[in-house]
PDB file of N, CA and C in Angstrom:
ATOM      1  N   UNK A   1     -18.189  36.864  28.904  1.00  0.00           N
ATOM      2  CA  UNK A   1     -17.062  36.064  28.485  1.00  0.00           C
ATOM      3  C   UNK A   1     -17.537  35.074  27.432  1.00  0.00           C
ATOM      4  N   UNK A   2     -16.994  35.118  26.269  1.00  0.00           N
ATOM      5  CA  UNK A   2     -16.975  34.333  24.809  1.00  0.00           C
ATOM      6  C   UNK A   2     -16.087  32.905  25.014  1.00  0.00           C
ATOM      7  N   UNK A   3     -16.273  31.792  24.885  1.00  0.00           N
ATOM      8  CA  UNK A   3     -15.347  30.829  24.635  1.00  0.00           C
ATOM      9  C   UNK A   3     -15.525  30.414  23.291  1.00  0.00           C
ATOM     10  N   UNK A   4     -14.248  29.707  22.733  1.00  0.00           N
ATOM     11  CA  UNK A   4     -14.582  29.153  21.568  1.00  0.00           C
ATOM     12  C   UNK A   4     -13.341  28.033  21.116  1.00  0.00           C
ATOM     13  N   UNK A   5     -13.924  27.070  20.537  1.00  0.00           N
ATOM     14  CA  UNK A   5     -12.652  25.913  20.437  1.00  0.00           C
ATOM     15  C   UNK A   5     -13.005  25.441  19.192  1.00  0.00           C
ATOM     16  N   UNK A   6     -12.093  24.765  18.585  1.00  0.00           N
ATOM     17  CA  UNK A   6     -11.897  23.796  17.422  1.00  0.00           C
ATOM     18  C   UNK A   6     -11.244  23.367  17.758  1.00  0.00           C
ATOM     19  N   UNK A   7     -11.892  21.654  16.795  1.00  0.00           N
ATOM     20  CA  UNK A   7     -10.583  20.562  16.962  1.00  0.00           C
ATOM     21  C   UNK A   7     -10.848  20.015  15.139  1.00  0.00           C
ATOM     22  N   UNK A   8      -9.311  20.158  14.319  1.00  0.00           N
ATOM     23  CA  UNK A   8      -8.910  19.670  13.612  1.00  0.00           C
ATOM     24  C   UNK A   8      -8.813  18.335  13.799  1.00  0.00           C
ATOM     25  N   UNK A   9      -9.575  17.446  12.525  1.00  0.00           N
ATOM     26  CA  UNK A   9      -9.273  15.835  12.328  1.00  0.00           C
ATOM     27  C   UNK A   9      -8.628  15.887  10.938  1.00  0.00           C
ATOM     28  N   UNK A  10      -7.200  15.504  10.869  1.00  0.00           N
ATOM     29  CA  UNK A  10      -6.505  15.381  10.207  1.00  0.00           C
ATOM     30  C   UNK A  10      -5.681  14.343   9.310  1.00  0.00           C
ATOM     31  N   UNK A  11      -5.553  14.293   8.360  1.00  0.00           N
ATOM     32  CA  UNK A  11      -4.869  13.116   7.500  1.00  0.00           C
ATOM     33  C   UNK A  11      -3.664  13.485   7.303  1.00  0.00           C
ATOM     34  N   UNK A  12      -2.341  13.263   7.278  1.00  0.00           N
ATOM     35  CA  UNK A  12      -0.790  13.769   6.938  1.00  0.00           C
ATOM     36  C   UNK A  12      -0.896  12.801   6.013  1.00  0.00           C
ATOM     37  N   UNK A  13       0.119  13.862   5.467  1.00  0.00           N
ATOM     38  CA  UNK A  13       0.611  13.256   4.219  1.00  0.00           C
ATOM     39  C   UNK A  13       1.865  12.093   4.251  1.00  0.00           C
ATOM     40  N   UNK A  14       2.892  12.031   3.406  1.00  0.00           N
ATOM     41  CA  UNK A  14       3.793  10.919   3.652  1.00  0.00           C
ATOM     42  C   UNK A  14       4.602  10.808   5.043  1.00  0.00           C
ATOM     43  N   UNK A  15       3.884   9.970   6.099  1.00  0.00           N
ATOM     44  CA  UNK A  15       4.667   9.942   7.228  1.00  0.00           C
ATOM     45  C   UNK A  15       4.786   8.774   7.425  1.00  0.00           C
ATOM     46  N   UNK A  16       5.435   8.188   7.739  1.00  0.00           N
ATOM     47  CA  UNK A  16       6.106   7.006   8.453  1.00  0.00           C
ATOM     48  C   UNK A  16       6.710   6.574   9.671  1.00  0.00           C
ATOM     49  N   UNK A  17       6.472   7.736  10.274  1.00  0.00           N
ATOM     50  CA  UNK A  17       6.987   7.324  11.674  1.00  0.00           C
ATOM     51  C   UNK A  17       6.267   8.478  12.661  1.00  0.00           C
ATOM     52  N   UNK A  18       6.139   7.666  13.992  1.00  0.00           N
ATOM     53  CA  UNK A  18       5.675   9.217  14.963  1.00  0.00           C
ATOM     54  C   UNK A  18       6.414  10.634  14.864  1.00  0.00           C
ATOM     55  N   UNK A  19       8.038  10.263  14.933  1.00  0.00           N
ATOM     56  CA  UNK A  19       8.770  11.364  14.903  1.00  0.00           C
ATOM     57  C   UNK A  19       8.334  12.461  13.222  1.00  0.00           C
ATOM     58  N   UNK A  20       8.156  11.622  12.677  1.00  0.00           N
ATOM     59  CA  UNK A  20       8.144  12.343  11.410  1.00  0.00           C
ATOM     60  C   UNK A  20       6.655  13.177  11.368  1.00  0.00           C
ATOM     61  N   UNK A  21       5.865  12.326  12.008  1.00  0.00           N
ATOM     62  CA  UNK A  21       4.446  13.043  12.816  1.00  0.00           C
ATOM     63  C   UNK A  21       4.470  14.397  13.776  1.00  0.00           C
ATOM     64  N   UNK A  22       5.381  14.359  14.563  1.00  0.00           N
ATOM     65  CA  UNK A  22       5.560  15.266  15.078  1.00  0.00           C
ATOM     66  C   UNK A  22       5.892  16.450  14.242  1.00  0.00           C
ATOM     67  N   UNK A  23       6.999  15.994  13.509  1.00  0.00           N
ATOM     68  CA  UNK A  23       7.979  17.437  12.801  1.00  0.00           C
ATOM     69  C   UNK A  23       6.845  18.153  11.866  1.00  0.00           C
ATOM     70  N   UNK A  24       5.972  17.496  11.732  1.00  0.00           N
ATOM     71  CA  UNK A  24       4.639  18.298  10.809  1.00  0.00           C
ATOM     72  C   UNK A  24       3.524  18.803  12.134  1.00  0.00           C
ATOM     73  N   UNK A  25       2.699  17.983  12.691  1.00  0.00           N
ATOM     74  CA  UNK A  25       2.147  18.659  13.842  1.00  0.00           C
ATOM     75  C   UNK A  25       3.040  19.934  14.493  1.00  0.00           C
ATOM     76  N   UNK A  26       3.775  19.877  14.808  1.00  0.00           N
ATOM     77  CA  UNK A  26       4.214  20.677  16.128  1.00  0.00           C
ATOM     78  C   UNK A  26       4.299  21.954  14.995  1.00  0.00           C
ATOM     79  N   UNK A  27       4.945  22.543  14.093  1.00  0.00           N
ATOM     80  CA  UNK A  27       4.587  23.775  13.453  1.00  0.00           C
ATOM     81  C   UNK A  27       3.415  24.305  13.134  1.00  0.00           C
ATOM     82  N   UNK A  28       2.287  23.545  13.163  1.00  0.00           N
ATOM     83  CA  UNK A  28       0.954  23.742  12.872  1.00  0.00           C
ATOM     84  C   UNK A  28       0.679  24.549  14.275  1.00  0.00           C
ATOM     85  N   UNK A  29       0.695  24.025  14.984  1.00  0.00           N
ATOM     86  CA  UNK A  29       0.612  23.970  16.990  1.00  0.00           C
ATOM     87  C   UNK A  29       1.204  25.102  16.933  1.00  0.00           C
ATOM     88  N   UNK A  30       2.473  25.850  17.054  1.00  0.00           N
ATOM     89  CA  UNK A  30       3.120  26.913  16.899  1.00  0.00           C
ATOM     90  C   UNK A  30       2.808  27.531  16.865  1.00  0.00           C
ATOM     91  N   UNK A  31       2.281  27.544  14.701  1.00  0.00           N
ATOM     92  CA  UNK A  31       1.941  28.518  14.464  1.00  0.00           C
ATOM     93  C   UNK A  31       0.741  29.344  14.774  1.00  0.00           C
ATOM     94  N   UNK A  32      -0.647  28.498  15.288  1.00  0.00           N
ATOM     95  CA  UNK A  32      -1.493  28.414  15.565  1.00  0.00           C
ATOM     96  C   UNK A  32      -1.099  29.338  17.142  1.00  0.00           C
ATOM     97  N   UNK A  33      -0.570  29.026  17.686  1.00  0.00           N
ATOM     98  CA  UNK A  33      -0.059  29.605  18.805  1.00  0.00           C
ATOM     99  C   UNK A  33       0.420  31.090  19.184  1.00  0.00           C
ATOM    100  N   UNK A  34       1.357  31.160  18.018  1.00  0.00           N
ATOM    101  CA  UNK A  34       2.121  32.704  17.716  1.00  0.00           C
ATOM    102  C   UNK A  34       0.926  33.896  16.796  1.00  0.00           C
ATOM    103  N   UNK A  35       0.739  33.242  15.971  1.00  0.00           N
ATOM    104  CA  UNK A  35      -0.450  34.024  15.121  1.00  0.00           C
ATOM    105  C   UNK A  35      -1.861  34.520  15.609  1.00  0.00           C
ATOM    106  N   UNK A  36      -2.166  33.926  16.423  1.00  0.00           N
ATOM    107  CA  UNK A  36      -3.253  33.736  17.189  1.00  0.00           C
ATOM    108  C   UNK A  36      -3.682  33.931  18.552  1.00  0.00           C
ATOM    109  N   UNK A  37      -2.378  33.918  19.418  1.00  0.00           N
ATOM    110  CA  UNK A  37      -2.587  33.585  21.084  1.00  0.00           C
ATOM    111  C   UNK A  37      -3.508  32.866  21.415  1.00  0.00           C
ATOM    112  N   UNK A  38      -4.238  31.758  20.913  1.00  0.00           N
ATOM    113  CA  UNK A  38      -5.032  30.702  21.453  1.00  0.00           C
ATOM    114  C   UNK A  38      -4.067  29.520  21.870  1.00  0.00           C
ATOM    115  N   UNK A  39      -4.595  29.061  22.769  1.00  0.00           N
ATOM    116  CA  UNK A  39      -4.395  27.990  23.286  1.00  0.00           C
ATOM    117  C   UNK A  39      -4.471  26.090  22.552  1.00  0.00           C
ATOM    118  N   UNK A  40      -3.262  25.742  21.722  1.00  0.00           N
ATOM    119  CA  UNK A  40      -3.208  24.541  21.224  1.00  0.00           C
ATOM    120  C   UNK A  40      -2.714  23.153  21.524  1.00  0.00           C
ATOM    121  N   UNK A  41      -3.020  21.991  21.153  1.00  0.00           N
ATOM    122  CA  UNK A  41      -2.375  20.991  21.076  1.00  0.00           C
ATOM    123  C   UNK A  41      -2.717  19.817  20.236  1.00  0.00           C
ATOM    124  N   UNK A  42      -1.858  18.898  20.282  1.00  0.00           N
ATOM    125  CA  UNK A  42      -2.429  17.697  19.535  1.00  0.00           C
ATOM    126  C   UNK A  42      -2.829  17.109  20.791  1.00  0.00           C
ATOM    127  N   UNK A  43      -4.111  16.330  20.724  1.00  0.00           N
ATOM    128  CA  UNK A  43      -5.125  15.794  21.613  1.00  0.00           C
ATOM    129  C   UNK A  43      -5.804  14.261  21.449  1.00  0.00           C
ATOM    130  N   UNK A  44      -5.429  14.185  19.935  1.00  0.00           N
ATOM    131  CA  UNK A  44      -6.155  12.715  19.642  1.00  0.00           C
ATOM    132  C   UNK A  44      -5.207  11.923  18.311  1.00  0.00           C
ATOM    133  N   UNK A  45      -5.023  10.611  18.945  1.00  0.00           N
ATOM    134  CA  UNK A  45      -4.819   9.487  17.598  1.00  0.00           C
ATOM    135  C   UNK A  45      -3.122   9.765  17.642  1.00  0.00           C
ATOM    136  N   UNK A  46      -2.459   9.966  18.986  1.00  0.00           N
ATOM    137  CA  UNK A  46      -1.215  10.430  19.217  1.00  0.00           C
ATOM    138  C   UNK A  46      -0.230   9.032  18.703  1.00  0.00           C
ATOM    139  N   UNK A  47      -0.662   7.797  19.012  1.00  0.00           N
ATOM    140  CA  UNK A  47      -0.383   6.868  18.638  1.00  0.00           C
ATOM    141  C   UNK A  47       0.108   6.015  16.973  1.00  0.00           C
ATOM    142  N   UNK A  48      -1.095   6.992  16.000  1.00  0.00           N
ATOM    143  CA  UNK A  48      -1.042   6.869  14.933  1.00  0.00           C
ATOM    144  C   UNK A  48      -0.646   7.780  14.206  1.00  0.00           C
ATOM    145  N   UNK A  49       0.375   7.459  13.235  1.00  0.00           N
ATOM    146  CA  UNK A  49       1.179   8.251  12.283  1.00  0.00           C
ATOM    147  C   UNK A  49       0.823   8.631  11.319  1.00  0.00           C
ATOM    148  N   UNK A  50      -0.411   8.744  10.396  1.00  0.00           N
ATOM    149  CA  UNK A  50      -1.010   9.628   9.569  1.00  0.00           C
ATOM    150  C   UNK A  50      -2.037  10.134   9.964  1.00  0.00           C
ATOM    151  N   UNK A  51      -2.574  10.281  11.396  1.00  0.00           N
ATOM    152  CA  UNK A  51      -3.298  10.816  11.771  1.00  0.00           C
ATOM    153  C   UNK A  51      -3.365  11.354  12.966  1.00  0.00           C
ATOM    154  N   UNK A  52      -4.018  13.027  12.918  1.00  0.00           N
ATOM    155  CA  UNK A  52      -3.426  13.819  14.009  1.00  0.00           C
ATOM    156  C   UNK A  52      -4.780  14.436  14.681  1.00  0.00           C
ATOM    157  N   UNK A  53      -5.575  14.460  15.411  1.00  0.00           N
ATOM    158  CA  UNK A  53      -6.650  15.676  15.689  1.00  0.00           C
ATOM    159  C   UNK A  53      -5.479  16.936  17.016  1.00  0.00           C
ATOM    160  N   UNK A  54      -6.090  18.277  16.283  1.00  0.00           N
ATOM    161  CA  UNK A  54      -5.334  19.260  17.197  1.00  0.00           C
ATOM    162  C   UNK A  54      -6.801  20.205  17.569  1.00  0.00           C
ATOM    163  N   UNK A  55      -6.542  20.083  18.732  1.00  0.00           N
ATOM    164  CA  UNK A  55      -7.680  21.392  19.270  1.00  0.00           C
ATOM    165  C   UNK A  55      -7.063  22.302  19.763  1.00  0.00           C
ATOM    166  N   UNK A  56      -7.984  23.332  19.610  1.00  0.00           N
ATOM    167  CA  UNK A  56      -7.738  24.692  20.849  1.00  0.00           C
ATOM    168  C   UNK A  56      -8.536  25.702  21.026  1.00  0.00           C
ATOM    169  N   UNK A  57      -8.525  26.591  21.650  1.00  0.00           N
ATOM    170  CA  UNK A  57      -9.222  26.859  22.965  1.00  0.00           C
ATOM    171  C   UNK A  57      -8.940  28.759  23.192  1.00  0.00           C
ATOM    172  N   UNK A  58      -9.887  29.559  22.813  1.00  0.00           N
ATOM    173  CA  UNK A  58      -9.912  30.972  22.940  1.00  0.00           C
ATOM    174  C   UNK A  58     -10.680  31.776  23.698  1.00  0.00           C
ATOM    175  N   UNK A  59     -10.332  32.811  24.653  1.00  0.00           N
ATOM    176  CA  UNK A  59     -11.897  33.205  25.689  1.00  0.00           C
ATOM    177  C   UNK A  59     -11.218  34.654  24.794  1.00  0.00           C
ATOM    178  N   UNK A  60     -12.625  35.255  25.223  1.00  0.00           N
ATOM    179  CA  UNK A  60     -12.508  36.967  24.961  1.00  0.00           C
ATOM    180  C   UNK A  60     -13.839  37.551  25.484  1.00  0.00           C
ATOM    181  N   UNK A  61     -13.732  38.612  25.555  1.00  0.00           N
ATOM    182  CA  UNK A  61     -14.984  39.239  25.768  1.00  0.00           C
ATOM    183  C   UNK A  61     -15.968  40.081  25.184  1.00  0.00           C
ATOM    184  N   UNK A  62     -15.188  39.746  23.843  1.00  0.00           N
ATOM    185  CA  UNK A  62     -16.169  39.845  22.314  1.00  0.00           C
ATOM    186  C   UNK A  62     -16.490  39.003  21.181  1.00  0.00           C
ATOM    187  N   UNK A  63     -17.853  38.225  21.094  1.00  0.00           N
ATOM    188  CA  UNK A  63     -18.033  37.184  20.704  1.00  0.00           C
ATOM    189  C   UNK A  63     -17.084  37.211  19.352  1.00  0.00           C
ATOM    190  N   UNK A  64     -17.612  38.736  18.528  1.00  0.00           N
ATOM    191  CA  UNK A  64     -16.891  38.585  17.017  1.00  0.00           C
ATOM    192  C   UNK A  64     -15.729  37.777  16.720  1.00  0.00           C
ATOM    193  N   UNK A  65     -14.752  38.578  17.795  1.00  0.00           N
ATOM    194  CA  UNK A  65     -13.512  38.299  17.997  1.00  0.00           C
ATOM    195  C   UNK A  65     -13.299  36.871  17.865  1.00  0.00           C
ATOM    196  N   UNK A  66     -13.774  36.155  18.608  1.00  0.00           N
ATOM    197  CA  UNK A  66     -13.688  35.196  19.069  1.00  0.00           C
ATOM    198  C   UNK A  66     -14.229  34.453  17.156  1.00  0.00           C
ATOM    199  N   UNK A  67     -15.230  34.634  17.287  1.00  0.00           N
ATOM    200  CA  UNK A  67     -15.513  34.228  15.460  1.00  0.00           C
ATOM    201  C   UNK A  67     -14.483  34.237  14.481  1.00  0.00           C
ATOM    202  N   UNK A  68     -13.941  35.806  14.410  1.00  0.00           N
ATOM    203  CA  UNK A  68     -12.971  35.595  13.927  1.00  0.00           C
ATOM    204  C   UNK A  68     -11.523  35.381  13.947  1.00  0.00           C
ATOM    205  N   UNK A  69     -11.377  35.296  15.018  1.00  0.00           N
ATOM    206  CA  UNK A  69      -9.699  34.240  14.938  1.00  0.00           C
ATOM    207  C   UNK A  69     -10.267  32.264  14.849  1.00  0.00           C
ATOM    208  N   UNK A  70     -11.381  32.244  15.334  1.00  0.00           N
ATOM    209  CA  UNK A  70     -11.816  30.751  14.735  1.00  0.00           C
ATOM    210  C   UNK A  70     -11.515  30.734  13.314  1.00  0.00           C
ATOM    211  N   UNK A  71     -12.150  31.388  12.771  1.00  0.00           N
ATOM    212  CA  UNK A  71     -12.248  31.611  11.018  1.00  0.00           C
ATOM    213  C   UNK A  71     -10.841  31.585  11.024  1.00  0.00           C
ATOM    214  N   UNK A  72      -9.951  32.759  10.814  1.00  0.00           N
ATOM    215  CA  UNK A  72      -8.748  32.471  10.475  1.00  0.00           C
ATOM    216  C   UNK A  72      -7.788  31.279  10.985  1.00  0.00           C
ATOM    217  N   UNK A  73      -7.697  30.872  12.119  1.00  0.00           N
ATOM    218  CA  UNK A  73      -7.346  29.530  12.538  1.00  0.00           C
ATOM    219  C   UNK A  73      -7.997  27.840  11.107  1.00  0.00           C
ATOM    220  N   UNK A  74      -9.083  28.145  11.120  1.00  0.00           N
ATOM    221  CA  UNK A  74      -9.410  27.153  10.675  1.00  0.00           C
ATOM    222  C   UNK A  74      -8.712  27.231   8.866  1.00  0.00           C
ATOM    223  N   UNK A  75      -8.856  28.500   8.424  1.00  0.00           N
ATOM    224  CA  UNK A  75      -8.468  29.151   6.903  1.00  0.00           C
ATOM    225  C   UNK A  75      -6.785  28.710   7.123  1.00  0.00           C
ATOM    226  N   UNK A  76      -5.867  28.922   8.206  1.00  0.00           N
ATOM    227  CA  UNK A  76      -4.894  28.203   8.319  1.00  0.00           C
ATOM    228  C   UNK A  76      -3.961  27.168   7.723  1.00  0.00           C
ATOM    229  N   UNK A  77      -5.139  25.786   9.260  1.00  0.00           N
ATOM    230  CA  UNK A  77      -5.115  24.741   9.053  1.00  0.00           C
ATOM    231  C   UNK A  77      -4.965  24.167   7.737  1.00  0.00           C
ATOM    232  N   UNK A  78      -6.183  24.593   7.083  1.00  0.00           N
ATOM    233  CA  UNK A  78      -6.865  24.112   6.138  1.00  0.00           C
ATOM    234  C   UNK A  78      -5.853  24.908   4.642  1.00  0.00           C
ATOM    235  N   UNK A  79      -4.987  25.307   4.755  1.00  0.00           N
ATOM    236  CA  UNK A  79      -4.300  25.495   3.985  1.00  0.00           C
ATOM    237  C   UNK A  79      -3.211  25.158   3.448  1.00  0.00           C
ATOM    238  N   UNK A  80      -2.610  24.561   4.700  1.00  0.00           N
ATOM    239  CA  UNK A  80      -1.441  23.642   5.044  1.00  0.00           C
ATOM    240  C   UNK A  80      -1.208  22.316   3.968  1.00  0.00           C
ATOM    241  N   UNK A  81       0.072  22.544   2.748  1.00  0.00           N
ATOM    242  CA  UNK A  81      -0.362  21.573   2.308  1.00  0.00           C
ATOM    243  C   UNK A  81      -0.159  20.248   2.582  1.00  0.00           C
ATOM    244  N   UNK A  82       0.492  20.403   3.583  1.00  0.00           N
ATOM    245  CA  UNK A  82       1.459  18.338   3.933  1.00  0.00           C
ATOM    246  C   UNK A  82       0.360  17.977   4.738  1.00  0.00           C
ATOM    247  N   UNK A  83      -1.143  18.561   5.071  1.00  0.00           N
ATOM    248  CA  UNK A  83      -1.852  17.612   5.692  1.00  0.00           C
ATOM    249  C   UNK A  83      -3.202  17.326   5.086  1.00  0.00           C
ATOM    250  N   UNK A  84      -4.400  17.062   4.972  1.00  0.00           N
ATOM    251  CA  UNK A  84      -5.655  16.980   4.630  1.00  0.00           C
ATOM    252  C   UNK A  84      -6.387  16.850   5.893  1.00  0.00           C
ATOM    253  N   UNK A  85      -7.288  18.572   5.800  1.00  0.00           N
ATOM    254  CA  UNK A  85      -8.354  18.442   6.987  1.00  0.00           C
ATOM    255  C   UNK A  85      -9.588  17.690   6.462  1.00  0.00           C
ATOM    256  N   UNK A  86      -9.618  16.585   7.466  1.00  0.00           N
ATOM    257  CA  UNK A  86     -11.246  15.403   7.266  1.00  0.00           C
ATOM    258  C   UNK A  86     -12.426  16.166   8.063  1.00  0.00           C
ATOM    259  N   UNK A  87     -12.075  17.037   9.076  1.00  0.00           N
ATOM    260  CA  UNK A  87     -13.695  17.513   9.459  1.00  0.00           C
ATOM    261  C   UNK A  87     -12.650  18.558  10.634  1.00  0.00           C
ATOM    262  N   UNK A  88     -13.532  19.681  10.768  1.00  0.00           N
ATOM    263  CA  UNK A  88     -13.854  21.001  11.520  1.00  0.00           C
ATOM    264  C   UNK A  88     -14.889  20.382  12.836  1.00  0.00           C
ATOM    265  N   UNK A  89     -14.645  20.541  13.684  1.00  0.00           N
ATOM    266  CA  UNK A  89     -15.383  21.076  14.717  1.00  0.00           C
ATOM    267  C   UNK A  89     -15.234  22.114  15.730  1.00  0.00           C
ATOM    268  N   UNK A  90     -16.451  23.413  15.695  1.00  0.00           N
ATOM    269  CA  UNK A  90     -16.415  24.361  16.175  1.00  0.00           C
ATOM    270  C   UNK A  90     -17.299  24.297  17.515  1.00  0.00           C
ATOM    271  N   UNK A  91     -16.675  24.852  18.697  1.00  0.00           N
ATOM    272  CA  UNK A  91     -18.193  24.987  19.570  1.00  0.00           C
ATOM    273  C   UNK A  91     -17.905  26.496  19.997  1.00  0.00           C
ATOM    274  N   UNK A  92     -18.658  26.819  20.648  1.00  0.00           N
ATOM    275  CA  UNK A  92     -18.932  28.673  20.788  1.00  0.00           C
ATOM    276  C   UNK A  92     -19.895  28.349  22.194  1.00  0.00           C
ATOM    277  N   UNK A  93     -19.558  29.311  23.367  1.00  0.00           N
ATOM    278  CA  UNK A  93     -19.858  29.052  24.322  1.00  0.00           C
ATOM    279  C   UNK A  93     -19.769  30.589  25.038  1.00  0.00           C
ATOM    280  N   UNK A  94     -21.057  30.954  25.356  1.00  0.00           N
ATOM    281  CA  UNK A  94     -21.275  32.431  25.331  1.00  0.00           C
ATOM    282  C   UNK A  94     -22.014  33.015  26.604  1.00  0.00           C
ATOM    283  N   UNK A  95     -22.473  33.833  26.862  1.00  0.00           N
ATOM    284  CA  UNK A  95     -22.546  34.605  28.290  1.00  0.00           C
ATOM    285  C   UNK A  95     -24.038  33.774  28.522  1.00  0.00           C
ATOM    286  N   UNK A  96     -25.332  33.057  27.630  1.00  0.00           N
ATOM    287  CA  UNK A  96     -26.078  32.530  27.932  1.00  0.00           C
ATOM    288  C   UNK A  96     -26.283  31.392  27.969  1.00  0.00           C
ATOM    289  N   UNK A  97     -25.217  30.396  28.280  1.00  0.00           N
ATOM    290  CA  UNK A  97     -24.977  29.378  28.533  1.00  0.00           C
ATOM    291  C   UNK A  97     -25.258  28.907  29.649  1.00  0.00           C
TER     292      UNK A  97
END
């Protein structure tokens, strides 16, 4: 069994309010969700309105796999233009752990 997670630290673009925070997070979350079947959420800095961290969370029982829906998840994110990703973190957690 492969685990593997990222957590997006994020900058939004013109927001001004939590709600308006949300209406940009939560399609990211979604999509991340539908495209992918990993497991998402927003997790950090819920309080503050230009800033979002979202993690999530994939098992499989082929490391590749697992590599690559990270990769595409992160190619995503990071494409999205109403936000600016500030840093990637990946961890990978594998049968010799």
């Amino acid at each position: 069994m492969y685990v593997g997670t990222l957590s997006f630290d994020l900058l939004l673009g013109d927001v001004r309010s939590l709600k308006e925070k949300r209406s940009v997070v939560r399609p990211i979350v979604a999509e991340l969700q539908r495209k992918y079947a990993v497991s998402a959420a927003e997790v950090d800095h819920m309080d503050l309105h230009r800033r979002a961290v979202i993690g999530l969370a994939l098992v499989s029982g082929d490391a590749a796999h697992v590599s690559d829906v990270l990769d595409r998840c992160e190619r995503l994110v990071a494409a999205r233009p109403e936000v600016e990703l500030l840093s990637v973190r990946r961890r990978f957690h594998g049968e010799d752990d």
